[in-house]
C-alpha atoms as a PDB file:
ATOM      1  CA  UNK A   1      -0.474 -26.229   8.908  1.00  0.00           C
ATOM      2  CA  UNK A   2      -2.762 -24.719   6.357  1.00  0.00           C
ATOM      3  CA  UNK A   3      -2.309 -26.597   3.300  1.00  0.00           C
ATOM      4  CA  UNK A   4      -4.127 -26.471  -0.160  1.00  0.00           C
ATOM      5  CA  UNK A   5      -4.555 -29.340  -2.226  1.00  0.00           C
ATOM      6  CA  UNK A   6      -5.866 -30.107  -5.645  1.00  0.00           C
ATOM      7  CA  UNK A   7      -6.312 -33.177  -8.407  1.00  0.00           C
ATOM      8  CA  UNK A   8      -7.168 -33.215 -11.704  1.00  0.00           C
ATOM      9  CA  UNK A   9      -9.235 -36.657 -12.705  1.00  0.00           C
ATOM     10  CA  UNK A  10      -6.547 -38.805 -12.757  1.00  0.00           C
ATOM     11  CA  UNK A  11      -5.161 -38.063  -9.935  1.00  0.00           C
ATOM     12  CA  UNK A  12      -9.046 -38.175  -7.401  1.00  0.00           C
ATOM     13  CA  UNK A  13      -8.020 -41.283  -5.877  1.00  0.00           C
ATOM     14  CA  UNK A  14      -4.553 -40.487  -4.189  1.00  0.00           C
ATOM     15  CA  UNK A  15      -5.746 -36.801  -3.786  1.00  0.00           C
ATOM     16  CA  UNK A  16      -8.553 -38.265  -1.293  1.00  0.00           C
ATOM     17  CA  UNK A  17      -6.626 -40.494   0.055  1.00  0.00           C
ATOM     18  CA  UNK A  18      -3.838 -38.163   1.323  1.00  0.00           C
ATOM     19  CA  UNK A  19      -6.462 -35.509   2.172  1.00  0.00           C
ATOM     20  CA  UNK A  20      -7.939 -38.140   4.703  1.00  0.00           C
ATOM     21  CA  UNK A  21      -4.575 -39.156   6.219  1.00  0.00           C
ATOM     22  CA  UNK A  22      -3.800 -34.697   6.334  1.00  0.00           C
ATOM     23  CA  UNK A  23      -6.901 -33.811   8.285  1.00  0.00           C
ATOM     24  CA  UNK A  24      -6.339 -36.865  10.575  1.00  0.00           C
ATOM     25  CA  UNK A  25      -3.156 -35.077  11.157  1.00  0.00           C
ATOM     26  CA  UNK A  26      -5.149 -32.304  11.938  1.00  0.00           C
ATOM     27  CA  UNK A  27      -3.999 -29.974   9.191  1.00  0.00           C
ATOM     28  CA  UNK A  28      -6.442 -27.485   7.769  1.00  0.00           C
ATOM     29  CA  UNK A  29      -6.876 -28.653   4.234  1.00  0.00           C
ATOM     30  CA  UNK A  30      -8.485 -26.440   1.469  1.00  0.00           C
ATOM     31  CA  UNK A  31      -9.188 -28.883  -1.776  1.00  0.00           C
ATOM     32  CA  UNK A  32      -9.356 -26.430  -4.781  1.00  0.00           C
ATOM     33  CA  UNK A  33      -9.568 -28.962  -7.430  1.00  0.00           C
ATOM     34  CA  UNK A  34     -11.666 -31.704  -8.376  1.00  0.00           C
ATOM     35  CA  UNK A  35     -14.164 -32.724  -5.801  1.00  0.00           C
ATOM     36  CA  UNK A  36     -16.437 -34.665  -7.856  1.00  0.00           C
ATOM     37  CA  UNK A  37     -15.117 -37.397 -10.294  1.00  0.00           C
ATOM     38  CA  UNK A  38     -18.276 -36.491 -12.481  1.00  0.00           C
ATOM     39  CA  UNK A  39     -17.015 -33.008 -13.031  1.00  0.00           C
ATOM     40  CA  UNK A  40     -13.509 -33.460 -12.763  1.00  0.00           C
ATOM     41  CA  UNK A  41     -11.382 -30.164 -12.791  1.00  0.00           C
ATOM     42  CA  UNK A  42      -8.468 -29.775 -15.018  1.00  0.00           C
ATOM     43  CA  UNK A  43      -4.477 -28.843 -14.340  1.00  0.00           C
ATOM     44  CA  UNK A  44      -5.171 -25.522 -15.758  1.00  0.00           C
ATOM     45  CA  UNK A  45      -7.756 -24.992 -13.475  1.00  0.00           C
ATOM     46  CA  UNK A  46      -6.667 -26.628 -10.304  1.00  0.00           C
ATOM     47  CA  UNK A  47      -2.597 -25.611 -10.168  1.00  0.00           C
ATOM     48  CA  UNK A  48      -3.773 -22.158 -10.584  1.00  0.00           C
ATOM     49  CA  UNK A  49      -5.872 -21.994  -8.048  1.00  0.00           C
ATOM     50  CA  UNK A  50      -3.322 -23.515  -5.668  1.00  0.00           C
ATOM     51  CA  UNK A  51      -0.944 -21.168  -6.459  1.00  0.00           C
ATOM     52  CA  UNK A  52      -2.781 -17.949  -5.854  1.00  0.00           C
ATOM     53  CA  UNK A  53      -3.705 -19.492  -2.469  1.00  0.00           C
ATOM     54  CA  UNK A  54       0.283 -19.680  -1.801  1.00  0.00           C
ATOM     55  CA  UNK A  55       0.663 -16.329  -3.369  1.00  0.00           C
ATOM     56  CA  UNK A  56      -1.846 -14.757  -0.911  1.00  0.00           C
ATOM     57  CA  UNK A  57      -1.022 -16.557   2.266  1.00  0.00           C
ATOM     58  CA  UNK A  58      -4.180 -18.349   2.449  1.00  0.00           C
ATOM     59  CA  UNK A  59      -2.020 -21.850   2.185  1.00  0.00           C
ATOM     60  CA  UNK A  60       1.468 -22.259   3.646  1.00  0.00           C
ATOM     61  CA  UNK A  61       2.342 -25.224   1.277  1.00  0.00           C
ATOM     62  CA  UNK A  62       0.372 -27.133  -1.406  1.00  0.00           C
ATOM     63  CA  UNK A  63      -0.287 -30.512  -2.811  1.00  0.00           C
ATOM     64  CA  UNK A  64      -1.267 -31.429  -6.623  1.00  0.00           C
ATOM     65  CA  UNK A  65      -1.857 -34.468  -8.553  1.00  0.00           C
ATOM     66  CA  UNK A  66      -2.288 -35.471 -11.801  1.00  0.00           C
ATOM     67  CA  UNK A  67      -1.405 -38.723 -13.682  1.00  0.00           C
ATOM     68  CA  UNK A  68       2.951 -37.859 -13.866  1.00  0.00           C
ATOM     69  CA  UNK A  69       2.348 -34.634 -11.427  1.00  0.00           C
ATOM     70  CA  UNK A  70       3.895 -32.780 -14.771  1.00  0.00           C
ATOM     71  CA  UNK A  71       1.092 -30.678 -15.827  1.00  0.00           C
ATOM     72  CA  UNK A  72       0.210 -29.400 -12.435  1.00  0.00           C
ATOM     73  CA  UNK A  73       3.942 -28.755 -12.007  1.00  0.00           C
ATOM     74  CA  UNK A  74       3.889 -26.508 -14.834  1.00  0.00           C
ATOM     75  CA  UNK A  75       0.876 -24.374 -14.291  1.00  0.00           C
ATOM     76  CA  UNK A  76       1.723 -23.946 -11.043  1.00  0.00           C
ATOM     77  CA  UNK A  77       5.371 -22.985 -11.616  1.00  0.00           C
ATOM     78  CA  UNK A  78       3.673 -19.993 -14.015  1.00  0.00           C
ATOM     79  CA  UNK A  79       3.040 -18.181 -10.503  1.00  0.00           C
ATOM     80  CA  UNK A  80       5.637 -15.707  -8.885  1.00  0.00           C
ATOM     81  CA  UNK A  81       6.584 -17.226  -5.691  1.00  0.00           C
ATOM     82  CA  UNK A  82       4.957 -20.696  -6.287  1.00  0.00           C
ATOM     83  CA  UNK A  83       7.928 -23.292  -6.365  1.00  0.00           C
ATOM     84  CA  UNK A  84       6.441 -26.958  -7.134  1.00  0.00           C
ATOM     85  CA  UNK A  85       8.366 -30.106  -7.632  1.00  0.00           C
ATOM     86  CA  UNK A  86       7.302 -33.116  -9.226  1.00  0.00           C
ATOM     87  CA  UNK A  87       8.718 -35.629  -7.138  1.00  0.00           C
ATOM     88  CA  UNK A  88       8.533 -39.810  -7.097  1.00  0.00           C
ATOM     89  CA  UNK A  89      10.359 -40.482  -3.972  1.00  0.00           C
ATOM     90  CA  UNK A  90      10.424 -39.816  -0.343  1.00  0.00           C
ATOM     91  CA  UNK A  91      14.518 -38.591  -0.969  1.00  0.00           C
ATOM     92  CA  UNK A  92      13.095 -35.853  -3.490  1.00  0.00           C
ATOM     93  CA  UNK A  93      10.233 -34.989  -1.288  1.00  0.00           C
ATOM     94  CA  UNK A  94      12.974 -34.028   1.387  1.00  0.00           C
ATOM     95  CA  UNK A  95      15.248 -32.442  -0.811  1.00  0.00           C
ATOM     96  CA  UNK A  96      13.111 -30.542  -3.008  1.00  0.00           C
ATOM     97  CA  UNK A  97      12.606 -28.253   0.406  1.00  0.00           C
ATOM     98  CA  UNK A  98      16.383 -29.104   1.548  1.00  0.00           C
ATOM     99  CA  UNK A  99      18.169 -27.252  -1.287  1.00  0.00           C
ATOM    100  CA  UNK A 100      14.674 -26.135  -3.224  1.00  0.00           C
ATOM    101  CA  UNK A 101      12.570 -24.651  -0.736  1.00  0.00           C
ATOM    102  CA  UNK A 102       9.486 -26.058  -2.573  1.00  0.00           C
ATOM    103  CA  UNK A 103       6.157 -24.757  -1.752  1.00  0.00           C
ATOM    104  CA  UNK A 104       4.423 -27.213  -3.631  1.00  0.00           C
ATOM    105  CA  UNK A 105       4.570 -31.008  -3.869  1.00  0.00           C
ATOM    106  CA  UNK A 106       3.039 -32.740  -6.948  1.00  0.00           C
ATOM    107  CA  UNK A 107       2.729 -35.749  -7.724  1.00  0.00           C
ATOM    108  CA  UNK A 108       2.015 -38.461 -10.340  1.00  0.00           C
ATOM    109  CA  UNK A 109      -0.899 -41.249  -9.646  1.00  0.00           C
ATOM    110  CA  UNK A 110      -0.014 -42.969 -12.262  1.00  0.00           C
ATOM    111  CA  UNK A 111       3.333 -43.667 -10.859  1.00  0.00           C
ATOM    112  CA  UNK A 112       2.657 -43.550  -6.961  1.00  0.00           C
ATOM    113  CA  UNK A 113       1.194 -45.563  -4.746  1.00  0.00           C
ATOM    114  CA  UNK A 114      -0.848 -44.765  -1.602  1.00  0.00           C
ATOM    115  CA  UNK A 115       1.959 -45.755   1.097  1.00  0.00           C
ATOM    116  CA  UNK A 116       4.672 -44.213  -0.796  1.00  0.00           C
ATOM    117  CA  UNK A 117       2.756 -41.016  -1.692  1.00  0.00           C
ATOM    118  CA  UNK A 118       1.907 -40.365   2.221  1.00  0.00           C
ATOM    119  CA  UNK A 119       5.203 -41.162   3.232  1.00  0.00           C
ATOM    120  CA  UNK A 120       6.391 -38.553   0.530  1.00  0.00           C
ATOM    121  CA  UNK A 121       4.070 -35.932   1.550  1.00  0.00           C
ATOM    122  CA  UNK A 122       4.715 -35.924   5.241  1.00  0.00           C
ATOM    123  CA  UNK A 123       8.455 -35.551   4.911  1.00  0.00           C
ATOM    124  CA  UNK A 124       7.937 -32.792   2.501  1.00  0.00           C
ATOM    125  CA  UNK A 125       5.571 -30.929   5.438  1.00  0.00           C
ATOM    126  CA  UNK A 126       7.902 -31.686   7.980  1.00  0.00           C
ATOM    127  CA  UNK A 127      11.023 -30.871   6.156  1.00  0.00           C
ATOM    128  CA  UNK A 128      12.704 -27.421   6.667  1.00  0.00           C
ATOM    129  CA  UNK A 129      14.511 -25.246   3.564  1.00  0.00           C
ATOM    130  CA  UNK A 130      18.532 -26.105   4.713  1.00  0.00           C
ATOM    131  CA  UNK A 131      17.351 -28.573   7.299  1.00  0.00           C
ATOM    132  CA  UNK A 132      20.819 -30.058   9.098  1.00  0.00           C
ATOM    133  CA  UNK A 133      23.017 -28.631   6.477  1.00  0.00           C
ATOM    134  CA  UNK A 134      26.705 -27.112   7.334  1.00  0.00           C
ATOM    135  CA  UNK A 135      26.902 -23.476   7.578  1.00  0.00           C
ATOM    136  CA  UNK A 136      28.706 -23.476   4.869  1.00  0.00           C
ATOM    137  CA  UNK A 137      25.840 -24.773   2.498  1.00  0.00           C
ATOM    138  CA  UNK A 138      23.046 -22.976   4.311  1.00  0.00           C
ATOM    139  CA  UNK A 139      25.363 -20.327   2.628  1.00  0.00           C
ATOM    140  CA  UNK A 140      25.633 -21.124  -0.431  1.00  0.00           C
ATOM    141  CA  UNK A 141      21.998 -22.567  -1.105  1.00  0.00           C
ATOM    142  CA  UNK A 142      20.537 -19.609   0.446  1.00  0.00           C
ATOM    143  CA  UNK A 143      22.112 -17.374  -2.072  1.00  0.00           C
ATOM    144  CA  UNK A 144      20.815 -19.071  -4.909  1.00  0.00           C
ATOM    145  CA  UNK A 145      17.503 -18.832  -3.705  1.00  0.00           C
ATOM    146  CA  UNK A 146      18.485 -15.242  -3.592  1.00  0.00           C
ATOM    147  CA  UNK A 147      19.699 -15.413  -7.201  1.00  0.00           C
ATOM    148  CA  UNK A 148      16.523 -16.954  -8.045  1.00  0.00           C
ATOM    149  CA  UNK A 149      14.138 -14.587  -6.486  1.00  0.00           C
ATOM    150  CA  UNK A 150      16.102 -12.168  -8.415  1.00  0.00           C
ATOM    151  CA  UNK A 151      15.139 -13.662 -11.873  1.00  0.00           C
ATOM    152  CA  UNK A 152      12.186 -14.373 -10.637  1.00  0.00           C
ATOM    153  CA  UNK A 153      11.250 -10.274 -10.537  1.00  0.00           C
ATOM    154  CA  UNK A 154      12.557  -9.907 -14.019  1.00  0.00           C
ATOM    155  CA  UNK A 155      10.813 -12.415 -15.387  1.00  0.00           C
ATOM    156  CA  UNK A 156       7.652 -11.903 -13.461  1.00  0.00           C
ATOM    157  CA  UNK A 157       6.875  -8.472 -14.377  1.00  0.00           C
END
């Protein structure tokens, strides 16, 4: 899977870390934010630069932590078609695709740690939007993605 993945300084260590464990995997990984703890890259830099990789196609999902995994969440979320959730557990991670169809994973380092933060990340990759749901939610979720999409046009002009 071609993912993109970014940290801000805060967040360096547990970026690297799950960047390691992703191209072990054998996923292509692009890292858009800070590469160099010296010149660390901010949220307003790095989200951004996520996102337009989602926009564009160059990155099927993405990956982005900060200290809470707030401030990437937001900058990110400024992008039409970029849906990221701040998660802190390896239910969220699932769900956030399940019923959200997140794009976009962020997370906090200064609430994570390394296990938990792997474990979160590969059942957010591996996790399908409406994933072993009845027909009858597939429904219903899938229309409020619809509705959302919708809003998303008007407000995204």
């Amino acid at each position: 899977m071609k993912i993109v993945i970014g940290s801000d300084k805060m967040g360096y260590g547990l970026k690297e870390a799950v960047k390691a464990m992703l191209t072990e995997q054998g996923h292509e990984v692009t890292d858009v934010g800070t590469t160099d703890i010296e010149q660390p890259k901010p949220h307003t830099v790095t989200a951004p630069a996520a996102a337009k990789a989602i926009q564009t196609g160059e990155a099927e999902r993405g990956i982005l932590i900060c200290g809470t995994g707030m401030g990437m969440s937001i900058a990110a979320n400024k992008h039409k078609g970029v849906y990221a959730s701040v998660v802190e557990s390896v239910y969220a991670a699932e769900y956030c695709r399940k019923i959200n169809n997140a794009n976009v994973l962020c997370m906090g380092a200064f609430i994570l740690g390394e296990t938990m933060a792997k474990e979160m990340v590969n059942i957010f990759l591996t996790t399908d939007f409406t994933q072993d749901f009845p027909e009858w939610r597939v429904e219903f979720v899938t229309k409020q993605q619809e509705i959302l999409a919708a809003y998303e046009e008007e407000q995204f002009r």
